[in-house]
Protein backbone atom coordinates (compact mmCIF):
# COMPACT_ATOMS: atom_id res chain seq x y z
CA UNK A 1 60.91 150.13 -81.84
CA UNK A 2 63.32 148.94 -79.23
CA UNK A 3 63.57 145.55 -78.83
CA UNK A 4 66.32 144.02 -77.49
CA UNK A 5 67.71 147.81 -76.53
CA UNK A 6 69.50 148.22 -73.14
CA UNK A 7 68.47 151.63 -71.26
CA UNK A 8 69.34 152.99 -68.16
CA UNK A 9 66.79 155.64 -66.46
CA UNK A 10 67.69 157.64 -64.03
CA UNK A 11 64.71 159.14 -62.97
CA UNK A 12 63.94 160.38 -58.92
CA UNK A 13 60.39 161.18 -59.86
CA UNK A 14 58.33 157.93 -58.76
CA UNK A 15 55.60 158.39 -60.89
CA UNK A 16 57.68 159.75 -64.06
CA UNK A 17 59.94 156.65 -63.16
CA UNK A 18 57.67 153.93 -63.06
CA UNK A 19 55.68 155.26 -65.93
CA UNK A 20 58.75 155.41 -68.40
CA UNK A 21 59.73 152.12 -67.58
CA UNK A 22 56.40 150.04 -67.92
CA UNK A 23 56.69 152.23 -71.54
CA UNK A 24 59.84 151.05 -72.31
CA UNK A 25 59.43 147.71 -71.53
CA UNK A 26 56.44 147.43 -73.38
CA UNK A 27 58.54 148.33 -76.60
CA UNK A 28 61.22 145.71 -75.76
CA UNK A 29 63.88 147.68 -73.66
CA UNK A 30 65.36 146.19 -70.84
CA UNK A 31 65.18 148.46 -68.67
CA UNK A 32 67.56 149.71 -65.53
CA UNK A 33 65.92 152.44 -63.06
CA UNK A 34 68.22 154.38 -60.60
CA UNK A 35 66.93 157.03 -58.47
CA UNK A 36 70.01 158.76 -58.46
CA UNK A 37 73.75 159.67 -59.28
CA UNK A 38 75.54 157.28 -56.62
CA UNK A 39 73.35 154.42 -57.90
CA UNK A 40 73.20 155.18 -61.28
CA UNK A 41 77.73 156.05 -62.10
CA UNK A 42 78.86 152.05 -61.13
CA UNK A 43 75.39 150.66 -63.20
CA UNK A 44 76.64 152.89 -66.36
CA UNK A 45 80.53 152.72 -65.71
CA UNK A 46 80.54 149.03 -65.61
CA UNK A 47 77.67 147.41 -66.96
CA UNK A 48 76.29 144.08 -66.56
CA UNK A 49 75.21 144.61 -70.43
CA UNK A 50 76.54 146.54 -73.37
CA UNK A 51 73.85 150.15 -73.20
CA UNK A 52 72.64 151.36 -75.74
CA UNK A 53 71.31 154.86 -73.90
CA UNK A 54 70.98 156.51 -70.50
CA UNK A 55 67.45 158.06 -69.90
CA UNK A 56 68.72 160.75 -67.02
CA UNK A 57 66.64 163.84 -65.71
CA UNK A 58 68.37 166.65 -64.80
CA UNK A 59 68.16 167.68 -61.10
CA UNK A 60 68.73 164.64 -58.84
CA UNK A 61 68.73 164.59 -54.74
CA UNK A 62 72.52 163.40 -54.60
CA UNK A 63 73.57 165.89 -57.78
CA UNK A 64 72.66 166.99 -61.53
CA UNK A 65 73.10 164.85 -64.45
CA UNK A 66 75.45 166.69 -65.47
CA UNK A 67 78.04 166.06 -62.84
CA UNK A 68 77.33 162.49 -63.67
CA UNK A 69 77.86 162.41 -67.47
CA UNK A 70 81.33 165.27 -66.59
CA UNK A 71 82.18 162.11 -64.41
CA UNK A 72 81.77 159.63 -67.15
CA UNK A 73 83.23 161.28 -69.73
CA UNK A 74 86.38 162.28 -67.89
CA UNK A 75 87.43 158.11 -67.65
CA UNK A 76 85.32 156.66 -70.97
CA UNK A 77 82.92 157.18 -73.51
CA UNK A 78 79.61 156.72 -72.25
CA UNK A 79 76.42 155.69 -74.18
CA UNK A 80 74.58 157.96 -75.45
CA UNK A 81 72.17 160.45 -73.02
CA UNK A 82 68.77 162.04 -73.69
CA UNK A 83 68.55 163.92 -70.70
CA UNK A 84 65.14 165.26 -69.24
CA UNK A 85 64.84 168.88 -67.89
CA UNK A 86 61.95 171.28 -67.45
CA UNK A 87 61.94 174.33 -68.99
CA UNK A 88 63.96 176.24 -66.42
CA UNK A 89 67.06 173.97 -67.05
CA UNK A 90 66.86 173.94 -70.71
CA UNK A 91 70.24 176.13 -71.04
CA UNK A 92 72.26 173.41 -68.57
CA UNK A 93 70.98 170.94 -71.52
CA UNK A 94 71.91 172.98 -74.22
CA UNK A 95 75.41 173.22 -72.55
CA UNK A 96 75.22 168.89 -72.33
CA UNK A 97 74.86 168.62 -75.80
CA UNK A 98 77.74 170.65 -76.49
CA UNK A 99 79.69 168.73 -74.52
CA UNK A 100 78.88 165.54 -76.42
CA UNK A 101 75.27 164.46 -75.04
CA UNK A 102 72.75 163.24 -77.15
CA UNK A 103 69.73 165.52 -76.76
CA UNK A 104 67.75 166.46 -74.37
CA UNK A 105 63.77 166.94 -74.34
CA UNK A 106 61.58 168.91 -71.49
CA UNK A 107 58.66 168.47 -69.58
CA UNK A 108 56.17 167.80 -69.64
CA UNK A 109 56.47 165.76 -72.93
CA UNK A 110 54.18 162.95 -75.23
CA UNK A 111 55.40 159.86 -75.06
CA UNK A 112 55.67 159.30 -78.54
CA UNK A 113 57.63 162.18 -78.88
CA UNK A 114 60.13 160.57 -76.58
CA UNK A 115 60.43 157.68 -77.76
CA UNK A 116 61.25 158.80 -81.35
CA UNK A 117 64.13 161.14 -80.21
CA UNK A 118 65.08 158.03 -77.72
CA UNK A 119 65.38 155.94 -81.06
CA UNK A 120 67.37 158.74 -83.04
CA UNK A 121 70.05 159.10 -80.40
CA UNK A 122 70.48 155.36 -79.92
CA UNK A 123 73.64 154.22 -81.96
CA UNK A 124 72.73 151.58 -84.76
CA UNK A 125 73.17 147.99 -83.10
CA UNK A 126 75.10 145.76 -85.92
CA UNK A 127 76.18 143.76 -82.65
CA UNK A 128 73.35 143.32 -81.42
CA UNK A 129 73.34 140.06 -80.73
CA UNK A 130 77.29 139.67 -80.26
CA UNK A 131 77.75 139.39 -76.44
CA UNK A 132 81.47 141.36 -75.23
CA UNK A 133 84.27 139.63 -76.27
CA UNK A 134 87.04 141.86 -75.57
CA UNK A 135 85.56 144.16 -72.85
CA UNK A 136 82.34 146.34 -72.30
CA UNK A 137 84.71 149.99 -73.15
CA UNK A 138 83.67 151.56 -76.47
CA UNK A 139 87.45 150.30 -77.63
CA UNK A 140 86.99 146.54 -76.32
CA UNK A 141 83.40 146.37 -78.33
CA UNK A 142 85.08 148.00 -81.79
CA UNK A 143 88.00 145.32 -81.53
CA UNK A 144 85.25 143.02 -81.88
CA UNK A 145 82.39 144.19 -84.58
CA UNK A 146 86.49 144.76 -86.38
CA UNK A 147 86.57 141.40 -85.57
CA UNK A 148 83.34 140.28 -87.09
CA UNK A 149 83.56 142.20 -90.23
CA UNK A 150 86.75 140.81 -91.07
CA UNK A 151 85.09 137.40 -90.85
CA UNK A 152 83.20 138.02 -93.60
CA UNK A 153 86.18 138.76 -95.75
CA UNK A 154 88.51 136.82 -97.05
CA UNK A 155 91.38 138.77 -97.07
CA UNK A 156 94.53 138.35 -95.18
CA UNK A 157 94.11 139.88 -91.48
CA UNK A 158 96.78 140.90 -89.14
CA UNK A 159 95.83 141.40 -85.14
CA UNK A 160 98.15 143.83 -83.48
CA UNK A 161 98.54 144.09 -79.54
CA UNK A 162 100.66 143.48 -76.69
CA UNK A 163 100.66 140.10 -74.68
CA UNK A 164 97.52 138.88 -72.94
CA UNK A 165 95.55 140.65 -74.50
CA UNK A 166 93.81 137.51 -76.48
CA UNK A 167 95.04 137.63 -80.32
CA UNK A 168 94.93 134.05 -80.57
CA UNK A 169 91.19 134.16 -79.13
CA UNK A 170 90.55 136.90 -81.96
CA UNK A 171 92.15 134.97 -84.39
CA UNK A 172 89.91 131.36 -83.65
CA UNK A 173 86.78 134.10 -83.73
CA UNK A 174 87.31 135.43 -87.01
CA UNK A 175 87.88 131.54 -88.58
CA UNK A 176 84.16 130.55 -86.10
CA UNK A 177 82.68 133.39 -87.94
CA UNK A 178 83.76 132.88 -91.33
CA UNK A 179 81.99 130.55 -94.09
CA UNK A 180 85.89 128.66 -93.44
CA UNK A 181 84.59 127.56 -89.68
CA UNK A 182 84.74 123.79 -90.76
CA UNK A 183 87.89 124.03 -92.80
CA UNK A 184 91.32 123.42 -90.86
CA UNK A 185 92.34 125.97 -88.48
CA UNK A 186 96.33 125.73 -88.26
CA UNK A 187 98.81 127.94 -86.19
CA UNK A 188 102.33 128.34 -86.77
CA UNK A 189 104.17 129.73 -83.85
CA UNK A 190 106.89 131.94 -84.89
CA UNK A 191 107.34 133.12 -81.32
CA UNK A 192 108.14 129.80 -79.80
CA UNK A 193 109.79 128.30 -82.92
CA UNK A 194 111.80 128.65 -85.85
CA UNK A 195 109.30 128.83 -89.05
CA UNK A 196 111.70 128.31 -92.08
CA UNK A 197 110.59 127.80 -95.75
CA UNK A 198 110.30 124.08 -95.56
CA UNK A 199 108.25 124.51 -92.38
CA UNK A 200 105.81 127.20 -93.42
CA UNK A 201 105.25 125.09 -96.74
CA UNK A 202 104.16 121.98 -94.86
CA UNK A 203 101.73 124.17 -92.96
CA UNK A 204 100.38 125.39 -96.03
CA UNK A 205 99.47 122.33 -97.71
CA UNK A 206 97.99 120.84 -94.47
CA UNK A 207 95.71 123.65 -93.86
CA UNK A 208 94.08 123.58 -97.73
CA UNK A 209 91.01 126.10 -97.49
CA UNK A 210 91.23 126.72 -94.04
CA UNK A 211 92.51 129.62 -91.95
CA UNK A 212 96.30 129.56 -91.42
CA UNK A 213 97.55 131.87 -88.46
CA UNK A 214 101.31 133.29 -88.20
CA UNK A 215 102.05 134.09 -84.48
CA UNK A 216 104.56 136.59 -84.20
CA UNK A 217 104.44 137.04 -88.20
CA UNK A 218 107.34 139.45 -87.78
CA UNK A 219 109.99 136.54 -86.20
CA UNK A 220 109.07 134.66 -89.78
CA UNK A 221 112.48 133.43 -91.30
CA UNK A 222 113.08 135.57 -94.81
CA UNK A 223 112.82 132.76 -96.55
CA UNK A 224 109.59 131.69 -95.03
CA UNK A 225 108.25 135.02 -95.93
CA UNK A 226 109.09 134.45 -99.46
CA UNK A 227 107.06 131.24 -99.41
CA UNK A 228 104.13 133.26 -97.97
CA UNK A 229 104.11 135.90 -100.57
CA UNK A 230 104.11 133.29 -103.43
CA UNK A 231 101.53 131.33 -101.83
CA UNK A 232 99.33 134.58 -101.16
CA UNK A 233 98.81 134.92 -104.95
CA UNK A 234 96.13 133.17 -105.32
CA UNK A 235 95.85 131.85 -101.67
CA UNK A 236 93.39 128.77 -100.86
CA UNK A 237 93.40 129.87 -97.38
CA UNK A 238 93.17 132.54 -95.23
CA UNK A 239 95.55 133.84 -93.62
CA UNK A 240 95.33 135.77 -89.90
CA UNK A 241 98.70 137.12 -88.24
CA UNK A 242 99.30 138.53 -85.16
CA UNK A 243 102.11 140.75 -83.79
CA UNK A 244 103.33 143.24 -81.22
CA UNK A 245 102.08 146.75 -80.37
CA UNK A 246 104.99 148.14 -82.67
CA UNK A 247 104.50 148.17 -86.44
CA UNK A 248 107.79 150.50 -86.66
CA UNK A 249 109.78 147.49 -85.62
CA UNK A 250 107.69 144.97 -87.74
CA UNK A 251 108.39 146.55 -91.04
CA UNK A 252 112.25 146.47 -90.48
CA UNK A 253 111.64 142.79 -90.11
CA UNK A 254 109.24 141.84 -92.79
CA UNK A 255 109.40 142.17 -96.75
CA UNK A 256 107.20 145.54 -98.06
CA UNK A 257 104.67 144.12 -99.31
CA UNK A 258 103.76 142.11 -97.23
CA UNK A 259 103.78 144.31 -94.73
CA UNK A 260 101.50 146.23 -96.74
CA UNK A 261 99.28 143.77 -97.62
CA UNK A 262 98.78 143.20 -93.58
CA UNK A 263 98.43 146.90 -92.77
CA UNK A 264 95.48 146.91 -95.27
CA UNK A 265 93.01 144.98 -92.80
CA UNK A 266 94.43 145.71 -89.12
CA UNK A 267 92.99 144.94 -85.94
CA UNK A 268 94.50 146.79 -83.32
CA UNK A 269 93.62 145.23 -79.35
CA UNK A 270 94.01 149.00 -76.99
CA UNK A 271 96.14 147.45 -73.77
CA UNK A 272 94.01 147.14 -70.73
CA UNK A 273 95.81 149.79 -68.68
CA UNK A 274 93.39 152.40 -71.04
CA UNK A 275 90.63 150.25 -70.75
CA UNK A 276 90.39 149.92 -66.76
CA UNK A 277 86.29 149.37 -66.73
CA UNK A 278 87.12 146.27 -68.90
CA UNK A 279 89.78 145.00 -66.35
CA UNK A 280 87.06 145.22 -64.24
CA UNK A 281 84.50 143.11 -66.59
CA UNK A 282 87.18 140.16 -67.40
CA UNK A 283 87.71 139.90 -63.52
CA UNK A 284 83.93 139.07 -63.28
CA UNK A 285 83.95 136.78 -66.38
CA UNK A 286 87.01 134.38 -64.82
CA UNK A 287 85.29 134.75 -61.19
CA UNK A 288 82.68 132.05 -61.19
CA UNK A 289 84.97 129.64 -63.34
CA UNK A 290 87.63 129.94 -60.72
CA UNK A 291 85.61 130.18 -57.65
CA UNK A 292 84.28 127.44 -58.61
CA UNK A 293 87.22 125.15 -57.12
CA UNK A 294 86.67 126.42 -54.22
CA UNK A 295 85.32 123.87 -51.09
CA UNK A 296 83.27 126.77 -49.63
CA UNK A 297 82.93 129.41 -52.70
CA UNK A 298 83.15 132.92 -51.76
CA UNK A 299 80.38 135.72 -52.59
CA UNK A 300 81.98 138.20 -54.81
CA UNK A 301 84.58 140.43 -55.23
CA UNK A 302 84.82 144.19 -52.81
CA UNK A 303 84.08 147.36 -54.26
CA UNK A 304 87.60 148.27 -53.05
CA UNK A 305 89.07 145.82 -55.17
CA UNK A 306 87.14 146.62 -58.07
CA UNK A 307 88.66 149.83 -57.54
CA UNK A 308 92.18 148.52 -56.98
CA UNK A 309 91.90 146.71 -60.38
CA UNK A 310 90.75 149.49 -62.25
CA UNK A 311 94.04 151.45 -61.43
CA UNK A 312 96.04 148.86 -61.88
CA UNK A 313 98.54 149.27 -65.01
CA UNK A 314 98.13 145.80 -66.09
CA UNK A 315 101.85 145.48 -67.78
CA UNK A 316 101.16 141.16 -69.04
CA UNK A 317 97.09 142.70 -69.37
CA UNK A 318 94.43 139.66 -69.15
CA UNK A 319 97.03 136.95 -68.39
CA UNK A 320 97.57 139.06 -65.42
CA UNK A 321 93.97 139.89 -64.39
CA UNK A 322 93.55 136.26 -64.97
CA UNK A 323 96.84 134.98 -62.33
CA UNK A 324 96.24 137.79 -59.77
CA UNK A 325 92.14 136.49 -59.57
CA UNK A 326 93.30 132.79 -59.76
CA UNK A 327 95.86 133.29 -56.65
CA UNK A 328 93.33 135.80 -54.51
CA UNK A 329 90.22 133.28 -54.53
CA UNK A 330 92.89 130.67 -53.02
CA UNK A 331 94.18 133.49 -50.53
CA UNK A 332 91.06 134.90 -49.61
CA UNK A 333 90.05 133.97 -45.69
CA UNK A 334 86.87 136.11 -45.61
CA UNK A 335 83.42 135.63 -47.89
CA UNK A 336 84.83 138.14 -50.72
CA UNK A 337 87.69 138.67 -52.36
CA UNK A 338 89.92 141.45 -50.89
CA UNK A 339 92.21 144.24 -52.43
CA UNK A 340 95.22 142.53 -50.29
CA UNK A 341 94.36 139.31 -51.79
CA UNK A 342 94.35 140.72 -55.66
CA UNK A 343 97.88 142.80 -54.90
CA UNK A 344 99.56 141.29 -51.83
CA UNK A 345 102.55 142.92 -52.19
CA UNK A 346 100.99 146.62 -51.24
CA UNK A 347 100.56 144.98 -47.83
CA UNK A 348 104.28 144.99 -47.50
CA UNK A 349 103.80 149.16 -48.01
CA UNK A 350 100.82 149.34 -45.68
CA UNK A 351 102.94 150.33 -42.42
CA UNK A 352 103.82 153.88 -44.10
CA UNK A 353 100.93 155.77 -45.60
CA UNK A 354 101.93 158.30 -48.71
CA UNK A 355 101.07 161.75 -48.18
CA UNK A 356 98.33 161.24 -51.07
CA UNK A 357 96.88 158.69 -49.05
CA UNK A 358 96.60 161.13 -45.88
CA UNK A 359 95.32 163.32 -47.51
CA UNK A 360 92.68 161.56 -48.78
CA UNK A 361 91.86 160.24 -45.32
CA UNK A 362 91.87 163.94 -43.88
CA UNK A 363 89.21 165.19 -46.71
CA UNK A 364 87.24 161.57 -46.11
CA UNK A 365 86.61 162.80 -42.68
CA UNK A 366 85.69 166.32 -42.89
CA UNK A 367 83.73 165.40 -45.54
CA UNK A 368 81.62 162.68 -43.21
CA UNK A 369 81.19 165.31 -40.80
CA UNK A 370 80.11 167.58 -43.00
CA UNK A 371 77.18 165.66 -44.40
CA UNK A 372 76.40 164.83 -40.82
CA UNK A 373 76.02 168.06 -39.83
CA UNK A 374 73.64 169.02 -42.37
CA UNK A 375 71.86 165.35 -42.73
CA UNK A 376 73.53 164.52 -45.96
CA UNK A 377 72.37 167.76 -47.72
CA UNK A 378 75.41 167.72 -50.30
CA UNK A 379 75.03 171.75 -51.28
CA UNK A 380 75.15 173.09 -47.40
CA UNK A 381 77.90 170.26 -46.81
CA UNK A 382 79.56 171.94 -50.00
CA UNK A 383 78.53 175.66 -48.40
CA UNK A 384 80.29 174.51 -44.52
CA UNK A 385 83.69 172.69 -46.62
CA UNK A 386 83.91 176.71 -48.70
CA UNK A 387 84.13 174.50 -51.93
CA UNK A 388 81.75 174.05 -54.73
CA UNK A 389 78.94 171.31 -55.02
CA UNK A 390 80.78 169.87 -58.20
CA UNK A 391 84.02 169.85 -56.42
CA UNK A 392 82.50 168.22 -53.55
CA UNK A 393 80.49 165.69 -55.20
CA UNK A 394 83.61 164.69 -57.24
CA UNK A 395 85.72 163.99 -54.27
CA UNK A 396 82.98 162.04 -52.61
CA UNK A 397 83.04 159.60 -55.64
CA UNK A 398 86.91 159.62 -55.75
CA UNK A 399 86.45 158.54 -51.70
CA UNK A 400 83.92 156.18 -52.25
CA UNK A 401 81.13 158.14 -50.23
């Protein structure tokens, strides 16, 4: 019933917890347990694997599930959740599922019954066996099952997005995909050079019944467009395109119909500064490659910087991720890479504190002594700071407590 599914369970209760996942596992699920919320946020936020469901009970000892899946949904779109809750919190559920979760069922419960309403809330898994391409964010993993559907057409594709973000990599992965995969694959830069008629002709006898891709379709010479449309027809090949973020500007440049003839089958790649979990995963992806030149290789990369490089803005997107990784394993002195060794140049700012980051520092300690006074008891820390135990559990994520 669930093979090859990927759950996390966040389940305090040993017994309950080591119960669900021998069950689990016995019906194929790989299976990640967390005893609670501080565990459980990183594990879901930034995954290893693409999930397929979260398995979370309702009262935790470091919070609720709910302030976890408020936390997730306030940055993403996490998987699905079929949270657990006895009978007493049945109207905290009720509120979860109007807030987007899945379902909820109570205790105590059959296991059958669980597993059939753990099935129904699980999306269906066409990509299934398609690792992450583009990124592990729900946006990142539709650019590519877009991108595998349109392999199996043979329609002319264009690939929209700013720099860096990997068009040409799209492009090469619809042609892999497709039944064309041992045809020619041929790419005409209009970006870098001037594609006339006589040009864009030449490339479309060499590439017969293969896959011909446009870069920058929109810098394509009127009279090489003219070529196109005739030879689009009754094409031979396929054609893929690629282009900026702006379509407004593209259809001043290009002829109507072929700009609608691209805008029928779009693929549009979200820039990474809205998908900052996937800045995150590509950092991790180029890490062993490039660590790997290393004489002594270091261990990892900080928490901190993870941080650092999900708030980043990412203007040039992966290129960027990719430079600012490649220059910070050189830098780095220590066994891990560093915030100050992914983003230097805040070091130059590091003299004069802003008054955010003050403040932050101020609520960091009262915070600590807070939970020291009342041995990490996060609803009488809550009670001493005169705030509530959301509030207070929020901040301590924001601060990294």
């Amino acid at each position: 019933m669930l093979e090859g599914r990927r759950i996390v369970l966040v389940e305090d209760d040993k017994i309950m917890g080591a119960s669900l996942v021998q069950r689990l596992t016995l019906e194929g699920a790989e299976v990640e347990w967390h005893r609670g919320v501080a565990r459980a946020l990183p594990a879901i936020r930034t995954p290893r694997k693409v999930l397929d469901a979260v398995v979370c009970d309702i009262r935790l000892p470091d919070g609720t599930g709910e302030e976890l899946y408020d936390t997730l949904t306030s940055t993403g779109h996490p998987p699905p959740f079929l949270f657990i809750t006895g009978q007493g919190g049945v109207a905290q559920a009720v509120r979860l599922i109007r807030s987007g979760a899945a379902d909820y069922i109570t205790k105590p419960f059959e296991i059958g019954a669980f597993l059939k309403r753990l099935a129904t809330v699980m999306r269906p898994r066409a990509d299934q066996d398609m690792p992450p391409e583009t990124g592990i964010s729900a946006a990142a993993r539709a650019v590519d099952r877009q991108v595998a559907e349109a392999a199996l057409r043979e329609t002319a594709l264009l690939i929209r997005g700013g720099s860096g973000l990997g068009k040409m990599r799209l492009a090469r992965r619809v042609h892999d995909l497709s039944d064309r995969k041992v045809a020619p694959f041929l790419v005409c830069n209009a970006l870098r050079d001037t594609v006339g008629a006589e040009e864009l002709q030449r490339a479309i006898e060499q590439v017969r019944d293969g896959s011909l891709v446009i870069v920058g379709i929109a810098r394509l010479a009127p009279a090489a467009q003219d070529v196109l449309m005739t030879a689009l027809a009754a094409p031979p090949f396929r054609l893929i395109a690629t282009a900026g973020p702006q379509a407004a500007e593209d259809a001043q440049a290009l002829r109507s119909d072929l700009v609608a003839l691209l805008r029928s089958h779009e693929v549009v790649v979200p820039p990474l500064a809205d998908r900052p979990d996937d800045a995150v995963w590509l950092a991790a992806q180029l890490f062993p490659g490039l660590n790997a030149r290393r004489a002594v290789p270091l261990i990892g990369i900080t928490a901190a910087a993870e941080d650092a490089l999900r708030s980043h803005d990412w203007p040039d997107n992966g290129r960027e991720v990719r430079a600012r990784l490649m220059r910070a394993i050189e830098a780095a002195e220590g066994e891990m890479v560093l915030t100050s060794d992914i983003f230097p140049e805040r070091a130059a700012d590091a003299t004069l504190r802003s008054l955010a980051e003050v403040r932050d520092a101020a609520e960091r300690a009262q915070i600590v002594a807070a939970l020291d006074r009342t041995s990490g008891q996060v609803g009488e820390a809550a009670r001493l700071l005169r705030v509530s135990r959301t509030t207070l559990w929020e901040k301590m994520q924001k601060l990294g407590l």
